[in-house]
Protein backbone atom coordinates (compact mmCIF):
# COMPACT_ATOMS: atom_id res chain seq x y z
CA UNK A 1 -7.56 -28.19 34.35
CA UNK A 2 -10.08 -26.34 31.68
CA UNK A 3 -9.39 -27.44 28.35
CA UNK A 4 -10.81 -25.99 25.59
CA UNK A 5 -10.96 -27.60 21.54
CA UNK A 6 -8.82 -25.90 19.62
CA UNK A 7 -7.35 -26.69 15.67
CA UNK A 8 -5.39 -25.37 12.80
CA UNK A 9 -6.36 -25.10 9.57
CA UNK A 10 -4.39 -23.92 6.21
CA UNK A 11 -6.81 -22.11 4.27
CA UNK A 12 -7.43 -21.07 0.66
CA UNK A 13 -5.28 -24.65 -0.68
CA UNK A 14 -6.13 -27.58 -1.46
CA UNK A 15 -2.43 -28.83 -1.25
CA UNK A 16 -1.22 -29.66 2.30
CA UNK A 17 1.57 -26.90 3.73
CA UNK A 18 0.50 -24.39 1.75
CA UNK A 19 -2.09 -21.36 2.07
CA UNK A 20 -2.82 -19.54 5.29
CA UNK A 21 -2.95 -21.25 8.54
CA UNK A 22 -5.11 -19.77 11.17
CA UNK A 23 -5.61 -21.43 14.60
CA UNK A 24 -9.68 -21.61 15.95
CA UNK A 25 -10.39 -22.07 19.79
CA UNK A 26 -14.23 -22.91 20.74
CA UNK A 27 -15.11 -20.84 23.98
CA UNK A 28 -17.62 -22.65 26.21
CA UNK A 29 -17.50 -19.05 27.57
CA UNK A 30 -16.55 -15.13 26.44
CA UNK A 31 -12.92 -15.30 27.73
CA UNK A 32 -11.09 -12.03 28.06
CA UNK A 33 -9.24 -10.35 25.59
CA UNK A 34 -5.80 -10.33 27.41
CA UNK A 35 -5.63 -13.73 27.53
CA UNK A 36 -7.06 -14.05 23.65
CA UNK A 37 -4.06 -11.83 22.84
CA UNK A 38 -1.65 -13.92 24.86
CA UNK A 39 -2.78 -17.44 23.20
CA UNK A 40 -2.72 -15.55 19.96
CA UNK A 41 1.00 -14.48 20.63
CA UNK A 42 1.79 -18.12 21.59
CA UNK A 43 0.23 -20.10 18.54
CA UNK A 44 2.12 -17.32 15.94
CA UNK A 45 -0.06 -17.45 13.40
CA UNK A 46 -1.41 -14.75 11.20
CA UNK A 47 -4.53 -14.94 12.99
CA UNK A 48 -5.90 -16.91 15.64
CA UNK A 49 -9.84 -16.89 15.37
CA UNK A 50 -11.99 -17.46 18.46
CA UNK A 51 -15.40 -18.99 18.55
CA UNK A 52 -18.40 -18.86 20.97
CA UNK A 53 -22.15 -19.13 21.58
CA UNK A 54 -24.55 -17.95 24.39
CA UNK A 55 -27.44 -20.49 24.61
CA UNK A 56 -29.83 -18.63 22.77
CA UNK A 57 -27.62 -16.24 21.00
CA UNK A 58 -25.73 -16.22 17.21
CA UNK A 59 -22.18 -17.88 16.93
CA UNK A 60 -19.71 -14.69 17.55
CA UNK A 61 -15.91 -14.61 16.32
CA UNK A 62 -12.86 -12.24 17.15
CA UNK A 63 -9.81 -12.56 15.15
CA UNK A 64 -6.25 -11.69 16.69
CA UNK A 65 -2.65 -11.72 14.96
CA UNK A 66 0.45 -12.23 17.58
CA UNK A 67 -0.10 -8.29 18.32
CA UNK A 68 -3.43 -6.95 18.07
CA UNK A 69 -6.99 -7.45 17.79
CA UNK A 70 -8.23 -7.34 13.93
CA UNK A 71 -11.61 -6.11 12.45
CA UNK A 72 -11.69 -8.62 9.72
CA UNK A 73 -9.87 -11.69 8.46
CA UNK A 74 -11.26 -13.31 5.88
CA UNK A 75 -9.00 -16.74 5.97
CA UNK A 76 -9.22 -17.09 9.41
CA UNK A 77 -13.17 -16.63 8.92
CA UNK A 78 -13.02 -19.71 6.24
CA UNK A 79 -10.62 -21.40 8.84
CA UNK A 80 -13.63 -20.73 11.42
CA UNK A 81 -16.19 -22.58 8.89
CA UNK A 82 -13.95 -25.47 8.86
CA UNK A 83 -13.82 -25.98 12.39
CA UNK A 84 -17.76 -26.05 13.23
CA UNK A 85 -18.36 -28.32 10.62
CA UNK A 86 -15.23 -30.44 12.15
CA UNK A 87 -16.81 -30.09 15.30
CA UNK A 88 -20.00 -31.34 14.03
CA UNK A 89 -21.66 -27.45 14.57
CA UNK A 90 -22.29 -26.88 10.72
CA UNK A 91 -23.77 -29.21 7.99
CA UNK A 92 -22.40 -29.93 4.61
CA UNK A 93 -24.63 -27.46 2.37
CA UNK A 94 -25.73 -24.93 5.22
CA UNK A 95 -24.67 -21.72 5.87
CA UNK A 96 -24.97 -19.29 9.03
CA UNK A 97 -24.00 -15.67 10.10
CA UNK A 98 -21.17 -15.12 12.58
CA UNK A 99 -21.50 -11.80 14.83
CA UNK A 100 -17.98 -10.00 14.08
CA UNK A 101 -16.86 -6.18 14.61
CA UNK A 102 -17.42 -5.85 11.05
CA UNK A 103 -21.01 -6.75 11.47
CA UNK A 104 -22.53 -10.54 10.28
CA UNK A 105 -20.63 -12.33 8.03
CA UNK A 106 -22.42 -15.09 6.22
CA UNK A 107 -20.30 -18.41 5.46
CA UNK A 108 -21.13 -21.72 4.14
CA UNK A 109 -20.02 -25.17 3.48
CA UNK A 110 -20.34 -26.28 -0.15
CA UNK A 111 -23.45 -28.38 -1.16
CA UNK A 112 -20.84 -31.11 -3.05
CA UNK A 113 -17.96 -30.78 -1.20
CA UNK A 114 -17.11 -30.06 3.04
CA UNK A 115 -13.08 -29.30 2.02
CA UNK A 116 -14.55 -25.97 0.08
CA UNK A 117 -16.25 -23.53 1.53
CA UNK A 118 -17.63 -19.71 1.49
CA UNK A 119 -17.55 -16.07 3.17
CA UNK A 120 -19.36 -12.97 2.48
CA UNK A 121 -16.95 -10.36 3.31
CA UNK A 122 -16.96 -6.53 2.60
CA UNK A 123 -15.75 -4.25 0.02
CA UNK A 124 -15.32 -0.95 0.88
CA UNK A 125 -13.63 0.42 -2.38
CA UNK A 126 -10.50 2.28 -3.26
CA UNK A 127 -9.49 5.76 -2.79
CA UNK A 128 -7.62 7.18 -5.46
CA UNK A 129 -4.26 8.67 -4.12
CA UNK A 130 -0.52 10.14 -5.88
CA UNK A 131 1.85 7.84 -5.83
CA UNK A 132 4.35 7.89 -2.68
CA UNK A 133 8.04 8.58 -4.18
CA UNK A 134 9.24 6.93 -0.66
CA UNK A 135 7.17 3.66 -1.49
CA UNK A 136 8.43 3.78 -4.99
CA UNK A 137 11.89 3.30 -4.19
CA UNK A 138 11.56 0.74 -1.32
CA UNK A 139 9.92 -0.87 -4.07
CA UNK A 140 12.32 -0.40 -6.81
CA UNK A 141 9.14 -0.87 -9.30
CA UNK A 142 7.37 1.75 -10.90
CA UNK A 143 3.60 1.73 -9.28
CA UNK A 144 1.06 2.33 -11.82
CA UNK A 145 -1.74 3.49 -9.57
CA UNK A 146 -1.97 3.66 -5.73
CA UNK A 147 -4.97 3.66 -3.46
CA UNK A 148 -6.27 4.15 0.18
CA UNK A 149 -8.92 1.91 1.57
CA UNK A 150 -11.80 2.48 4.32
CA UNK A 151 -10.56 -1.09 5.66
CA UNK A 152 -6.63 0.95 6.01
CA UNK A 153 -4.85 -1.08 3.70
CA UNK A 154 -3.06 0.85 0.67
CA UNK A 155 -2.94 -1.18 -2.31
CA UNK A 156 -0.29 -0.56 -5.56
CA UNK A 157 -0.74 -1.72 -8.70
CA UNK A 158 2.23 -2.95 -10.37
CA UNK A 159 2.96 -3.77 -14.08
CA UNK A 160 2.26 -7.22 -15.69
CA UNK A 161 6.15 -7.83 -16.04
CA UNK A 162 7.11 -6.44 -12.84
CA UNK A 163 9.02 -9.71 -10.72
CA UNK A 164 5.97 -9.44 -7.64
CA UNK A 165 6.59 -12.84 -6.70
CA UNK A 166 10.70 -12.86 -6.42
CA UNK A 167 10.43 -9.19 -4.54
CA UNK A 168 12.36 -8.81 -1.73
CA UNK A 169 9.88 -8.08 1.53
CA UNK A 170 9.30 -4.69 1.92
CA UNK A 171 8.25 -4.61 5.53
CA UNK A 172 11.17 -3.42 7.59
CA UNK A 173 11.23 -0.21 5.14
CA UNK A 174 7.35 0.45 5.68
CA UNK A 175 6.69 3.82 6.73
CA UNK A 176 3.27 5.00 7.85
CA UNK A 177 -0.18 3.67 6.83
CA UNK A 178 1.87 1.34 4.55
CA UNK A 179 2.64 -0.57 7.27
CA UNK A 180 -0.82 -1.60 8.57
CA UNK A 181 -1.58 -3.28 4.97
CA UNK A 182 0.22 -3.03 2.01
CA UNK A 183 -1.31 -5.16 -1.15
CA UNK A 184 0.83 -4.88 -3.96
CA UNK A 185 -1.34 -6.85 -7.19
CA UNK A 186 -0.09 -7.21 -10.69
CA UNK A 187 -2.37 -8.71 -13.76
CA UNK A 188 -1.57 -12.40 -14.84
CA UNK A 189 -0.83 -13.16 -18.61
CA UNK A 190 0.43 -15.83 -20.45
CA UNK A 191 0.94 -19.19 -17.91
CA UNK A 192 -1.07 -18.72 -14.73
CA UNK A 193 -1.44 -20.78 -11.73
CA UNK A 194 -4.60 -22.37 -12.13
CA UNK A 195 -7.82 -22.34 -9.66
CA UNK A 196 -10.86 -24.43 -9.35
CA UNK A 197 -10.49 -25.34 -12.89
CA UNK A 198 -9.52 -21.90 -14.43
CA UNK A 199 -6.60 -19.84 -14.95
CA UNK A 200 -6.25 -16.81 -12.34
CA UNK A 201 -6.60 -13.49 -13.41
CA UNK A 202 -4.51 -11.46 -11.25
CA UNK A 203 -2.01 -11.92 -8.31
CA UNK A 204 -0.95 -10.04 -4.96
CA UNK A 205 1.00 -9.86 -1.86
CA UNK A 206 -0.11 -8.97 1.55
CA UNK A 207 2.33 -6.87 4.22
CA UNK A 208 1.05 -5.55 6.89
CA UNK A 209 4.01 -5.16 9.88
CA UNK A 210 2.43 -2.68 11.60
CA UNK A 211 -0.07 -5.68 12.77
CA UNK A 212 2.58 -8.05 13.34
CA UNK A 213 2.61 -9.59 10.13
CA UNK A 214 5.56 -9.27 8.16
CA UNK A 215 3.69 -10.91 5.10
CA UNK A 216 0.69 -12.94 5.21
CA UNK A 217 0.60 -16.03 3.08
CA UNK A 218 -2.92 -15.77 1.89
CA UNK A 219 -5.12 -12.61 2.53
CA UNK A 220 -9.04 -13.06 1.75
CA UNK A 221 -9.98 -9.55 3.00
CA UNK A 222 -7.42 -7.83 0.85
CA UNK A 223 -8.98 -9.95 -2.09
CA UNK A 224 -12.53 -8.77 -1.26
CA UNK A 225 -11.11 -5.47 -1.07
CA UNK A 226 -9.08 -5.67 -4.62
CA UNK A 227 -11.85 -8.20 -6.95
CA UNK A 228 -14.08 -5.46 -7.59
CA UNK A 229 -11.75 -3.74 -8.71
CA UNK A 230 -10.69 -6.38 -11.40
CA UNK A 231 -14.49 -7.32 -12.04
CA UNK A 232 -14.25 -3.67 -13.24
CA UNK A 233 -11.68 -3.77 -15.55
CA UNK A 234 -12.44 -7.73 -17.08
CA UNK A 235 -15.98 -6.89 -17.36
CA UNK A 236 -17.43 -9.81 -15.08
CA UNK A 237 -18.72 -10.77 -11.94
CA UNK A 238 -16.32 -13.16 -10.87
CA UNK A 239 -12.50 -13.50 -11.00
CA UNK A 240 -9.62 -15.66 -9.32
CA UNK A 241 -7.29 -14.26 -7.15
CA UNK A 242 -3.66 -15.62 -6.54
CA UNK A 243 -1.73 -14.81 -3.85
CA UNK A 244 2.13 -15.45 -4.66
CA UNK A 245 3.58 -15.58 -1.43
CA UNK A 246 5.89 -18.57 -0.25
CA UNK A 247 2.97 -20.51 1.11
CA UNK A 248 0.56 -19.54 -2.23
CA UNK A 249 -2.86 -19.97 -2.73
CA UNK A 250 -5.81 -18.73 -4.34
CA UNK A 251 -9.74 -18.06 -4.25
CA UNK A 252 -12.81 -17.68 -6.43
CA UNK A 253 -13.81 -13.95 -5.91
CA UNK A 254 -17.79 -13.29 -6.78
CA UNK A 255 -19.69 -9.85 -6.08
CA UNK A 256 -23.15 -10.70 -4.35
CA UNK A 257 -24.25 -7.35 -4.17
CA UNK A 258 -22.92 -3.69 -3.95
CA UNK A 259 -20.28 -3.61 -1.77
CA UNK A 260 -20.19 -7.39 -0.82
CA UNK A 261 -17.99 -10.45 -2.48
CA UNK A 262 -18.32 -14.05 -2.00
CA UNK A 263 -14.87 -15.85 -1.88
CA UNK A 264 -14.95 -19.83 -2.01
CA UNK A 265 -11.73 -21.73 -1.39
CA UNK A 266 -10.64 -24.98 0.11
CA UNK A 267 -8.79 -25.86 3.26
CA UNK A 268 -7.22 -28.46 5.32
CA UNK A 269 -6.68 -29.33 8.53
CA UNK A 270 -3.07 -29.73 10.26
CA UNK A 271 -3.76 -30.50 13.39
CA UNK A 272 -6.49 -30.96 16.04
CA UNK A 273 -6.69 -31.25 19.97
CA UNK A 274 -7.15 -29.57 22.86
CA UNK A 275 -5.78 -26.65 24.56
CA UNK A 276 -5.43 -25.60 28.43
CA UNK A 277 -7.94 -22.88 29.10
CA UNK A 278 -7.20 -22.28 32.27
CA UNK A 279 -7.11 -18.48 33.43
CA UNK A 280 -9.16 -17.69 29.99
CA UNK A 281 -11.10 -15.84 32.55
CA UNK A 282 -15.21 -14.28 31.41
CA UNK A 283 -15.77 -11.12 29.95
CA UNK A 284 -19.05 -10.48 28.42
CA UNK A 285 -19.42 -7.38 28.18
CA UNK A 286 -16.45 -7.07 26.21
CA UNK A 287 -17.88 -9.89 23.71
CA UNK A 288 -20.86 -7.84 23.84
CA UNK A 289 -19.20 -4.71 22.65
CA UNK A 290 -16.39 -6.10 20.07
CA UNK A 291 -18.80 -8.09 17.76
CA UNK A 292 -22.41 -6.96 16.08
CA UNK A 293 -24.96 -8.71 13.77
């Protein structure tokens, strides 16, 4: 029997249960994407992040939810870090690119601490759009400003009083692009949930059913998409991002350049072993043509 090392790790907490767990699976070589799927479908998490290297060639990463094939997760990506330095691949204080369909990301362990670590994920802006009347009532909040996204998720901006947390999900009443990402994002005043020392500055939720996820606990590529955005309006280069979801969690959100933000948040691991590989089968060419530096 193959076996193959495989964990999970709950991302963006530093509290045990909480966050966003993502499962990571170290190819010793490029297995096929049919069975990828299949073992993503099995484990049931958001994502399920797989890892592998040529002998000579950069680390390379594909992410899959129980349904699909994604172009970018950003917890699953920290979840990723994690697991080479658990593995004994990536030094405290180091940092590499991984080889992803959304081109190299970069990601790092912290110099002080291996349970918090970095990405450098995209930010492809927001598209100004009317307000969907449809979406509005699902809702039953009145959306302040509503937005398309290069990445496909629409984002809504809801008032600071509005009850985001206590909502009822929306996803079986998604219609359309709403349903391959849906951030709704409020500001925070008053008492906020606190993050690496600070209060946080705005919150969200993630939906995206259309990708098999009725509601993702902790999304960091729809906060890379969103912090600029609030950089904007607070007039800095940093914020903190909560995520009010049943399993919350937050992240430091930095921009690093136009069009680029750094998020830095903890993890920890649930569980660790070994999985049966068998029938993973070898496809490089498809490795080859799903990821890019």
């Amino acid at each position: 029997m193959t076996t193959s090392p495989a964990l999970l790790v709950e991302t963006f907490t530093d509290q045990p249960l909480q966050g966003n767990g993502a499962a990571v699976v170290l190819l010793d070589q490029p297995a096929t994407a049919d069975w990828m799927q299949r073992l993503a479908g099995s484990f049931k998490q958001s994502e399920t992040a797989f890892l592998h290297r040529d002998s000579t060639g950069p680390w390379r990463l594909r992410w899959f939810t129980p349904t699909c094939e994604v172009p970018l997760c950003g917890h699953a990506t920290l979840a990723a870090t994690f697991a080479l330095a658990h593995w004994g691949l990536l030094e405290v204080g180091a940092s590499l690119p991984l080889a992803t369909r959304s081109g190299a990301l970069q990601v790092g362990l912290d110099r002080s601490e291996a349970s918090v670590a970095h990405l450098v994920l995209p930010s492809s802006g927001l598209i100004p759009l009317d307000v969907p009347a449809p979406l509005q009532a699902i809702l039953g909040q009145p959306i302040e400003r509503y937005w398309d996204s290069p990445l496909g998720y629409r984002v809504a901006l809801l008032a600071a009083d509005a009850p985001l947390a206590a909502m009822d999900n929306p996803s079986p009443q998604l219609e359309g692009p709403d349903r391959n990402g849906l951030v709704l994002m409020q500001p925070l005043v008053g008492a906020a949930p606190q993050l690496m020392g600070a209060p946080c500055d705005y919150q969200l939720r993630f939906f995206a059913p259309g990708l098999g996820i009725d509601e993702d606990p902790v999304t960091g590529s729809a906060h890379a998409l969103v912090a600029p955005w609030w950089m904007e309006q607070l007039q800095r280069n940093q914020v903190r991002g909560w995520q009010a979801s049943a399993r919350h969690g937050g992240m430091l959100c930095e921009s690093v350049g136009p069009g680029q933000v750094r998020l830095t948040g903890a993890a920890q691991l649930l569980w660790d072993g070994q999985i049966n590989s068998s029938g993973a089968g070898c496809d490089p060419a498809g490795w080859q043509q799903a990821v890019r530096l």
